[in-house]
Each structure stands twice: as C-alpha cells, then as structure tokens.
C-alpha atoms as a PDB file:
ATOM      1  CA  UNK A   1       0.000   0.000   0.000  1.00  0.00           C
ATOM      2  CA  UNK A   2       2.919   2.324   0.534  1.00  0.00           C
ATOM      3  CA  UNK A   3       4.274   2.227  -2.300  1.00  0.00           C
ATOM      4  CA  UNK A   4       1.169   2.114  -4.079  1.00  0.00           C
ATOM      5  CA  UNK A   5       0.428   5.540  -2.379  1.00  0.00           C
ATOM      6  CA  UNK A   6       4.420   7.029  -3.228  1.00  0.00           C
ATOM      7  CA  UNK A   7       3.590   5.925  -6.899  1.00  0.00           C
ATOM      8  CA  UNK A   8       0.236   7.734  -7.501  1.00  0.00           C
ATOM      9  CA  UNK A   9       1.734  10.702  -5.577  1.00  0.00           C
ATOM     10  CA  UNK A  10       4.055  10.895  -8.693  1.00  0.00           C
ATOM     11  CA  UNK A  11       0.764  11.721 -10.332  1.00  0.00           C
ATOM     12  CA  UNK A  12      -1.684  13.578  -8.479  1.00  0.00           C
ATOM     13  CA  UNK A  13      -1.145  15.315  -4.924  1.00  0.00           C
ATOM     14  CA  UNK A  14      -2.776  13.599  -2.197  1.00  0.00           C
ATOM     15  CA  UNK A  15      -4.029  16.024   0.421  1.00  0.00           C
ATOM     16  CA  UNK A  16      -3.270  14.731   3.998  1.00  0.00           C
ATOM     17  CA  UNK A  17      -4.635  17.689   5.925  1.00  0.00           C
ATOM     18  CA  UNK A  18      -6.081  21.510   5.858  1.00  0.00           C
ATOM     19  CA  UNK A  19      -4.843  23.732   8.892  1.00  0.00           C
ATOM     20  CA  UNK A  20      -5.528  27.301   9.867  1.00  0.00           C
ATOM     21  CA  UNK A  21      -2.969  29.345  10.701  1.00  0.00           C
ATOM     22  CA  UNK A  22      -2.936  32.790  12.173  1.00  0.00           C
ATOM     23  CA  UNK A  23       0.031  33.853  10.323  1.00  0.00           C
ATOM     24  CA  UNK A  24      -1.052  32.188   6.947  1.00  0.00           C
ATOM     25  CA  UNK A  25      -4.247  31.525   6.820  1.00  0.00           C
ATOM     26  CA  UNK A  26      -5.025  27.836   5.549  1.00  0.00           C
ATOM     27  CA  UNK A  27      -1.951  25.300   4.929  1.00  0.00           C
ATOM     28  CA  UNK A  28      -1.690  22.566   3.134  1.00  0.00           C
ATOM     29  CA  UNK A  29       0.154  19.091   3.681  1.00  0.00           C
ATOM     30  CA  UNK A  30       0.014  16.905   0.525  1.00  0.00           C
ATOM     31  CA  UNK A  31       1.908  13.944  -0.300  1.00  0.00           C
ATOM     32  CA  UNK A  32       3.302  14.770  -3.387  1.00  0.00           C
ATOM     33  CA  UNK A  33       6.550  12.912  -5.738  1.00  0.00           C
ATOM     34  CA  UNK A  34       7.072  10.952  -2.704  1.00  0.00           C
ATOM     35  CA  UNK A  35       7.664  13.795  -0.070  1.00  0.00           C
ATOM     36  CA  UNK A  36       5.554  16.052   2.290  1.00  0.00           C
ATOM     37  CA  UNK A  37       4.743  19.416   1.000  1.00  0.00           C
ATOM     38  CA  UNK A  38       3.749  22.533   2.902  1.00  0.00           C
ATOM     39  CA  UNK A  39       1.960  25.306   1.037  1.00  0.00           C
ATOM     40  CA  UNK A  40      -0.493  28.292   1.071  1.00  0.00           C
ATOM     41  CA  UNK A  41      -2.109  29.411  -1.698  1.00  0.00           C
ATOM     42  CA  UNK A  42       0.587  31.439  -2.684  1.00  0.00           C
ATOM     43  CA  UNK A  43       3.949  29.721  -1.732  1.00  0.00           C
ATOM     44  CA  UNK A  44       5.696  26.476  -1.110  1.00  0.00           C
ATOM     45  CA  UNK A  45       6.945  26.499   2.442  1.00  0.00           C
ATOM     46  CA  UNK A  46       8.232  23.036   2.459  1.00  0.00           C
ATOM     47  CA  UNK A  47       8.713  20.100  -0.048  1.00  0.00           C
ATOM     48  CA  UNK A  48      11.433  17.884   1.411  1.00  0.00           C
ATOM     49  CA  UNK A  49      14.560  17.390  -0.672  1.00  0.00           C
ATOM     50  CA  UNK A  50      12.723  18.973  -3.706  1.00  0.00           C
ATOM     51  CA  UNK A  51      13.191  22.306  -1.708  1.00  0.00           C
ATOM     52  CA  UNK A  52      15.507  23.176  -4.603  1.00  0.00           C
ATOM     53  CA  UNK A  53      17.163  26.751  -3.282  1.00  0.00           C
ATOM     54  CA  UNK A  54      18.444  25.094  -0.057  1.00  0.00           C
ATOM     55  CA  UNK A  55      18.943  22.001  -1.995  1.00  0.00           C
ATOM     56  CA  UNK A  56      21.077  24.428  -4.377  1.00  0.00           C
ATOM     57  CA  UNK A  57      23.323  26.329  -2.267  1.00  0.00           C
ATOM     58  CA  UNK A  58      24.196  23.169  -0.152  1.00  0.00           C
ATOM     59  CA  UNK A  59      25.747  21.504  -2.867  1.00  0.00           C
ATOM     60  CA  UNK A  60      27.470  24.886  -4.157  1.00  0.00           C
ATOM     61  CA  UNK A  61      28.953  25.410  -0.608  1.00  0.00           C
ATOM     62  CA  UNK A  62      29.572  21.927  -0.354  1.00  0.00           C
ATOM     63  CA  UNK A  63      27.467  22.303   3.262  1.00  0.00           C
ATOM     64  CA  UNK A  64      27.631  18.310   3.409  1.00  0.00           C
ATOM     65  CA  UNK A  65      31.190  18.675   4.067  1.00  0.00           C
ATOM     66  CA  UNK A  66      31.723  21.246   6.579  1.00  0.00           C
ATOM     67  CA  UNK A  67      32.070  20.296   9.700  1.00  0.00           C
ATOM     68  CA  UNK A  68      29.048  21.709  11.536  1.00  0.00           C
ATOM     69  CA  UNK A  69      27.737  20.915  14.837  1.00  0.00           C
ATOM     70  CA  UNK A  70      24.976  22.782  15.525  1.00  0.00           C
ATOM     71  CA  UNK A  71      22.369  24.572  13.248  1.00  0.00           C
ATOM     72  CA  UNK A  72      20.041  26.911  13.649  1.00  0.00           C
ATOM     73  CA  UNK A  73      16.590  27.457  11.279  1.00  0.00           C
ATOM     74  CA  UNK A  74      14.675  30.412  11.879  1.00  0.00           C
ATOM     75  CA  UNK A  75      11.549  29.630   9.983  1.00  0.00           C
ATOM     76  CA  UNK A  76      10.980  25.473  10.137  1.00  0.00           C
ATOM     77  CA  UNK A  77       8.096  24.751   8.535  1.00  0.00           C
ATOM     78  CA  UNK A  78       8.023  20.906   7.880  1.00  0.00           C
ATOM     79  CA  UNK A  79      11.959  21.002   8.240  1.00  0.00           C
ATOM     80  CA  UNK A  80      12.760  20.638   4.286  1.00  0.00           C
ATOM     81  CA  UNK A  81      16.203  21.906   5.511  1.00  0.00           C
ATOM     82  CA  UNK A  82      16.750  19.403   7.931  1.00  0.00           C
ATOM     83  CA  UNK A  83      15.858  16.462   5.247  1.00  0.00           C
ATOM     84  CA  UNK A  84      18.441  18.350   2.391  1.00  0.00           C
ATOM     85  CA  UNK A  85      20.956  17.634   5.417  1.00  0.00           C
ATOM     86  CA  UNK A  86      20.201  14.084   5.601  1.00  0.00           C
ATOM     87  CA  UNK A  87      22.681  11.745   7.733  1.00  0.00           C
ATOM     88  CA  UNK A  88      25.286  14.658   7.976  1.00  0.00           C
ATOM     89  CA  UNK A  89      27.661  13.410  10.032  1.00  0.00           C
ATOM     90  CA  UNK A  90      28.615  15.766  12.711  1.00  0.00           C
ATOM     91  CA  UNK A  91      25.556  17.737  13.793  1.00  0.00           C
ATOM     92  CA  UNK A  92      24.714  16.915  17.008  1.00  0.00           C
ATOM     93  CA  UNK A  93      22.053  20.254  17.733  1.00  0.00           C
ATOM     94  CA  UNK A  94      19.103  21.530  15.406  1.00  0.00           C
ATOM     95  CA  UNK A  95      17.392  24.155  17.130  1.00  0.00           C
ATOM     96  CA  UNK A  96      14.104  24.893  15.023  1.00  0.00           C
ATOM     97  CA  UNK A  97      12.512  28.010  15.653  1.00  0.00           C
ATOM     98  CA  UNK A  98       9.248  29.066  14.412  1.00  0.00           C
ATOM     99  CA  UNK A  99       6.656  31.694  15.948  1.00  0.00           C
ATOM    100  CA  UNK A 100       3.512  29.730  14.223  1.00  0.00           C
ATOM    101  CA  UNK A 101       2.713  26.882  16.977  1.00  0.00           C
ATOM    102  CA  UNK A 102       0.691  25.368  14.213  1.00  0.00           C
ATOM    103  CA  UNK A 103       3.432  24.531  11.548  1.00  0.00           C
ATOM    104  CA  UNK A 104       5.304  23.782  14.467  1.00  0.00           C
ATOM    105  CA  UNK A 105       3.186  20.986  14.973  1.00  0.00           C
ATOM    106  CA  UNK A 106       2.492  19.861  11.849  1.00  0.00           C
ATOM    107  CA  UNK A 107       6.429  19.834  11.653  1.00  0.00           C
ATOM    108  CA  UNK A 108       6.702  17.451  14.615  1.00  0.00           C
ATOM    109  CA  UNK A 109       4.585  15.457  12.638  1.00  0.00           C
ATOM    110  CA  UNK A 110       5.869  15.308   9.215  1.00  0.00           C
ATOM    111  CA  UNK A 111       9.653  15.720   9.766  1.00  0.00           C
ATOM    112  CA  UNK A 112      11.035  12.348   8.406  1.00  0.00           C
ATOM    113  CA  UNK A 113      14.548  12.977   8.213  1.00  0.00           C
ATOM    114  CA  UNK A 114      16.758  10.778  10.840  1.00  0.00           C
ATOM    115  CA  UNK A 115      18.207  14.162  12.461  1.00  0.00           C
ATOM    116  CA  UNK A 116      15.044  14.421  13.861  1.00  0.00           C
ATOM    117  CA  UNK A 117      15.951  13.234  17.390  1.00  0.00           C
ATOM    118  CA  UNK A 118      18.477  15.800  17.000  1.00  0.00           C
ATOM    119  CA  UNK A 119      15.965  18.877  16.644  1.00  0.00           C
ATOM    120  CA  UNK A 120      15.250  21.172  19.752  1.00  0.00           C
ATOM    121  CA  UNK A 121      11.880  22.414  18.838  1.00  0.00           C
ATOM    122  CA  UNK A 122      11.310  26.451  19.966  1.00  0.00           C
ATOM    123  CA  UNK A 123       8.000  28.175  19.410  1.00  0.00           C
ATOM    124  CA  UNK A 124       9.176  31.707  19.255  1.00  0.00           C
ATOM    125  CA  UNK A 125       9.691  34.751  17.296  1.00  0.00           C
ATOM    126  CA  UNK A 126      12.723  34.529  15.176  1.00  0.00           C
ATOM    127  CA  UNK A 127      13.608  38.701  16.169  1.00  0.00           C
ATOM    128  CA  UNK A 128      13.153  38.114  19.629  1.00  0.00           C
ATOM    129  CA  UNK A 129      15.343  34.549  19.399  1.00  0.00           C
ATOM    130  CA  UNK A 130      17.929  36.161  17.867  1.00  0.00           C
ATOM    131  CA  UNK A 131      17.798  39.470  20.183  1.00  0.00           C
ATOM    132  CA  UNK A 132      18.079  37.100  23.502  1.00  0.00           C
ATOM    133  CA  UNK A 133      19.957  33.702  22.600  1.00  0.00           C
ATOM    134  CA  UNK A 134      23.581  33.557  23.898  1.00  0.00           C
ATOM    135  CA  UNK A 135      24.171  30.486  21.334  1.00  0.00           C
ATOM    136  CA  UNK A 136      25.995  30.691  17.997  1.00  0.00           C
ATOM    137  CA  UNK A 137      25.885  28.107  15.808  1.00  0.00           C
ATOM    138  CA  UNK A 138      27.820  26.445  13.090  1.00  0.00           C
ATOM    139  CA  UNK A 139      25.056  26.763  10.467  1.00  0.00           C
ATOM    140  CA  UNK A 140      22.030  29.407  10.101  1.00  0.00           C
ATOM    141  CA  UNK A 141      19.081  28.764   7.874  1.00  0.00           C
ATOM    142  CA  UNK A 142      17.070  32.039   7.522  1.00  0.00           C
ATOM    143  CA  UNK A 143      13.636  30.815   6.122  1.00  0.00           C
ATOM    144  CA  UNK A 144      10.704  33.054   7.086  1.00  0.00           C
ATOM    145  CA  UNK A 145       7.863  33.769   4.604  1.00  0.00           C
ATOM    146  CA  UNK A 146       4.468  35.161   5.519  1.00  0.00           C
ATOM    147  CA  UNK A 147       2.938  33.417   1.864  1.00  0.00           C
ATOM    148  CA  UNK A 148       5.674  34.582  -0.652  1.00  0.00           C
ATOM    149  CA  UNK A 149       7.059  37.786   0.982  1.00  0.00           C
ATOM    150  CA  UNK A 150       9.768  37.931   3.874  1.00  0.00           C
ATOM    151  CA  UNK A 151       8.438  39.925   6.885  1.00  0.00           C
ATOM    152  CA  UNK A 152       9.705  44.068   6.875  1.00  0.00           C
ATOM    153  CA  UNK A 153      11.478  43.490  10.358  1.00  0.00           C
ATOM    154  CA  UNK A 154      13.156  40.526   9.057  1.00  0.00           C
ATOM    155  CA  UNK A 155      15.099  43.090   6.837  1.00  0.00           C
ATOM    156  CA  UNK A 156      16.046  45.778   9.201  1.00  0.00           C
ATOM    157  CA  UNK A 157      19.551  46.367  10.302  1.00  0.00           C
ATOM    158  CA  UNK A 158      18.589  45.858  13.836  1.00  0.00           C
ATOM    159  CA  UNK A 159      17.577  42.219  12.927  1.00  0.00           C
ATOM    160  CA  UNK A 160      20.370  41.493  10.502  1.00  0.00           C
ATOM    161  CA  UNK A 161      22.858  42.822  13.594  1.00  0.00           C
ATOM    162  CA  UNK A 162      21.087  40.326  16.146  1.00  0.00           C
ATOM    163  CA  UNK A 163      21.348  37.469  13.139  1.00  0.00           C
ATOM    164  CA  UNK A 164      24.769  38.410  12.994  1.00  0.00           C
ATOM    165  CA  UNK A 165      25.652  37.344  16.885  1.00  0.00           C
ATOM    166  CA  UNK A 166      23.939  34.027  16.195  1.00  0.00           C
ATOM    167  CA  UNK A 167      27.066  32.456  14.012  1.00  0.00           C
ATOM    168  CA  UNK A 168      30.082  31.057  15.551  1.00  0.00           C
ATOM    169  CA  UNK A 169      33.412  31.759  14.257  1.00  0.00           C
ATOM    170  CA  UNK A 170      33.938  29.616  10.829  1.00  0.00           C
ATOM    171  CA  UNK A 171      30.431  29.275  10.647  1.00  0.00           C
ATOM    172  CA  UNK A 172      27.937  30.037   7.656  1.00  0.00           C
ATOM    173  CA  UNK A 173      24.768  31.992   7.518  1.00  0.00           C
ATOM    174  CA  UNK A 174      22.189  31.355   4.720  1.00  0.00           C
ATOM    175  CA  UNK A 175      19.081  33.979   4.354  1.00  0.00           C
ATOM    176  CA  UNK A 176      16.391  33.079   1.824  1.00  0.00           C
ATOM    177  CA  UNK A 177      14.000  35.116  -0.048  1.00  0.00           C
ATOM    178  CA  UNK A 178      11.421  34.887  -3.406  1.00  0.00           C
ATOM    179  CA  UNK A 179      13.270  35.814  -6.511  1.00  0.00           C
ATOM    180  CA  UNK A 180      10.913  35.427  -8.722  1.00  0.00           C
ATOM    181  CA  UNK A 181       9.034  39.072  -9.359  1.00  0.00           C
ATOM    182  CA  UNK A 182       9.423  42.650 -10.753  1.00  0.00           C
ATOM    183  CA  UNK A 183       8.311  43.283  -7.012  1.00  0.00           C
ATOM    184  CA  UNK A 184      11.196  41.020  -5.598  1.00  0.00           C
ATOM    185  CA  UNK A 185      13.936  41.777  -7.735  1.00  0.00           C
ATOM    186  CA  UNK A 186      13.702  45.210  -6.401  1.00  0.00           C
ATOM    187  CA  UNK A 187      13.270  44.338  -2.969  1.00  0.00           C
ATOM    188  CA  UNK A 188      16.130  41.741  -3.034  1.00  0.00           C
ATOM    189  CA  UNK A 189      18.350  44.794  -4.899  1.00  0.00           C
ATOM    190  CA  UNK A 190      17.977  47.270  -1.854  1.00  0.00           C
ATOM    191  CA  UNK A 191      17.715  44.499   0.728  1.00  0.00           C
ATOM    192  CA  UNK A 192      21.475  43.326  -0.962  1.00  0.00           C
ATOM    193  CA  UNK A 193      22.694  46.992   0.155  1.00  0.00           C
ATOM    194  CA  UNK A 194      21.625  46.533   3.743  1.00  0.00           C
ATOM    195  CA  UNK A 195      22.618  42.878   3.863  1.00  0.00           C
ATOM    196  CA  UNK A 196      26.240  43.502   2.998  1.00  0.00           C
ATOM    197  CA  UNK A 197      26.921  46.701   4.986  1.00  0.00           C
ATOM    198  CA  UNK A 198      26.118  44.380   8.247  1.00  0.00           C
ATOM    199  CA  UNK A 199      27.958  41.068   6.345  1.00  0.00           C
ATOM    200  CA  UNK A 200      30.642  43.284   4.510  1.00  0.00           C
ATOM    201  CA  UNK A 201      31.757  39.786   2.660  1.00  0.00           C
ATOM    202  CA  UNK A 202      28.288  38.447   1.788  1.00  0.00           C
ATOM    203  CA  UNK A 203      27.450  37.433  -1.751  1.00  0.00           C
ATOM    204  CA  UNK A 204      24.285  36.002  -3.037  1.00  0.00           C
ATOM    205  CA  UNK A 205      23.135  32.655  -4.992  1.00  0.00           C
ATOM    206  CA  UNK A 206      20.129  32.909  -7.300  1.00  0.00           C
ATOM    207  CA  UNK A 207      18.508  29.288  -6.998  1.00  0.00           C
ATOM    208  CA  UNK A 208      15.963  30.584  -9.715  1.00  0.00           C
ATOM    209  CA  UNK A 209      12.878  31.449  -7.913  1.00  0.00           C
ATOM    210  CA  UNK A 210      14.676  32.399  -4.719  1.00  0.00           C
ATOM    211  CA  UNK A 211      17.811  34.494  -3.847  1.00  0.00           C
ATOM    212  CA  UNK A 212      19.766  32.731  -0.961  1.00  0.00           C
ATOM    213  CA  UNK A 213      22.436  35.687   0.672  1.00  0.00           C
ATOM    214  CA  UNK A 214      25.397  33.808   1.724  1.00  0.00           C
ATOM    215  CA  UNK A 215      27.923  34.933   4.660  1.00  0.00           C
ATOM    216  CA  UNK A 216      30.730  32.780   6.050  1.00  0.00           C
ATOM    217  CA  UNK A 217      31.645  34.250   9.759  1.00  0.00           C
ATOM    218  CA  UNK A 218      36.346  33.730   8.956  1.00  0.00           C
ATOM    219  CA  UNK A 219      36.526  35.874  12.767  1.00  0.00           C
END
C-alpha cells in the first residue's frame, strides 16, 4: 500500500490535511513525488529534498562537508532543511525556531529525516530569538515567509545585527528570499545593500525562484 500511495503521488497530490494558521491563513500538507509538502495558496513552504534553493546552495557550498555541529533554522516549517541535510555526520544540535505553533506541529509530525531526534523544537519569534539567545551556531538557515514575501522586520539592520551574533566563528549563515518578481527583484536589490553593509563579505546565490544571501563568519 505504501508504495502504491508514493507511486500515484508521482501523479496527483494527495491532500493529507487543511490547517488554519494565524500567520497564513489555511496550509496545506500533501503527499506529493514521494515527499511532504507545505503550502499556502501562494507559496511552497516546504517540499522535502525537492526544496531546490536550499537544496542548491548546499551543494554549491559543499554544506555536506563542513564540519558543523549545531544549526540553527529560523523559519521550520516541515523542516525541508533538515531532510536536504540528511545523515550529515557531525551535527549533534538543530534548534528549530518558528513563531507559528501550528506549523510547528504539523512539523513534529511530518519531519522524516533521521536528524530528527536531533531537533530542539522552539516556538518563538525569530527577532526576539535572535535578540536574547547567547548560542551561535555552526550553520544558520534564515527561512521566514508570511505566503511569498519575507516579513519588513526581518530586513532591518537591527535584525540582521542580532542574526549576525547568532554564528560562531567559521560558521555560515544562509538567508532566503522569493526571486521570482518585478516586485522582488527590487526588494532583493535594496535588501542586498543593507545585507552587505552588516555582512561586509556576503554574496548572493540565485537558486531561480529564490535568492539565498550567503555569509561565512572567517573571525
């Protein structure tokens, strides 16, 4: 029967449940080509290792091979991030932060990736996380979308600063946002000034759809 179900999923999505959320409205979790999908009626949150930008800049930055020990994700959803890192072989910490308690859940639920007894699950506000943890981490996953469009604070100095505190020496910070509109482009152009005067030695990866801003913490 399972593999009955993974084959026709190839096909058609098979709906597994419809959620409210205050933040998004309703969610979706289909089964679709074999993996658990997160959406809205606007944007894909989560899609397991078909989440292609993260899935992108991994390989690129060879993240597979870096020896990193903790990670941080600031925006979870299902965890899409945590399945593109698979059976890495050193992390021993995933703290997963997201404010929605809903997709937190539905995370908990979903997450199939065997770093999941790994994952420290916070339900928190990724500004005020990154304002009050004393932690830095090896990794940092910036993933926040409200639908397809990253939140105004999230793209303040003030945040970026706080953000900045939250990777260890030698570690590597990875922001995501939509790449794929007029709209976007333009956002992504200004918010690429403001990123790099707090990053000075950022660049940026377009994973066509998304633009991933990439800074490496060599303190």
């Amino acid at each position: 029967m399972a593999l009955l179900r993974k084959f026709i999923s190839y096909f058609f999505d098979l709906t597994q449940e419809k959620v409210q959320s205050r933040y998004s409205g309703e969610v979706v979790v289909a089964y679709s080509r074999g993996q658990y999908k997160l959406s809205t009626s606007k944007a894909i949150y989560s899609f397991g290792k078909y989440y292609t930008s993260f899935d992108t800049v991994f390989r690129q930055l060879q993240v597979g091979e870096r020896p990193v020990q903790s990670v941080l994700v600031l925006g979870f959803g299902l965890g899409s991030v945590v399945d593109l890192l698979g059976q890495h072989p050193s992390i021993q910490l995933i703290t997963a932060v997201d404010a929605d308690d809903v997709i937190m859940d539905l995370g908990k639920k979903y997450l199939q990736s065997g770093l999941k007894s790994k994952v420290e699950w916070v339900c928190a506000d990724a500004a005020a996380f990154a304002s009050t943890t004393t932690q830095a981490y090896d990794l940092v996953l910036f993933d926040v979308f409200i639908d397809d469009l990253t939140p105004v604070v999230f793209m303040q100095t003030e945040f970026l600063e706080s953000l900045k505190k939250t990777v260890a020496p030698g570690g590597l910070l990875l922001f995501s946002k939509i790449h794929d509109s007029h709209h976007s482009k333009i956002e992504n152009e200004q918010f690429e000034k403001r990123f790099t005067k707090v990053f000075p030695s950022a660049f940026s990866i377009d994973t066509d759809g998304n633009k991933l801003f990439c800074w490496e913490n060599k303190q």
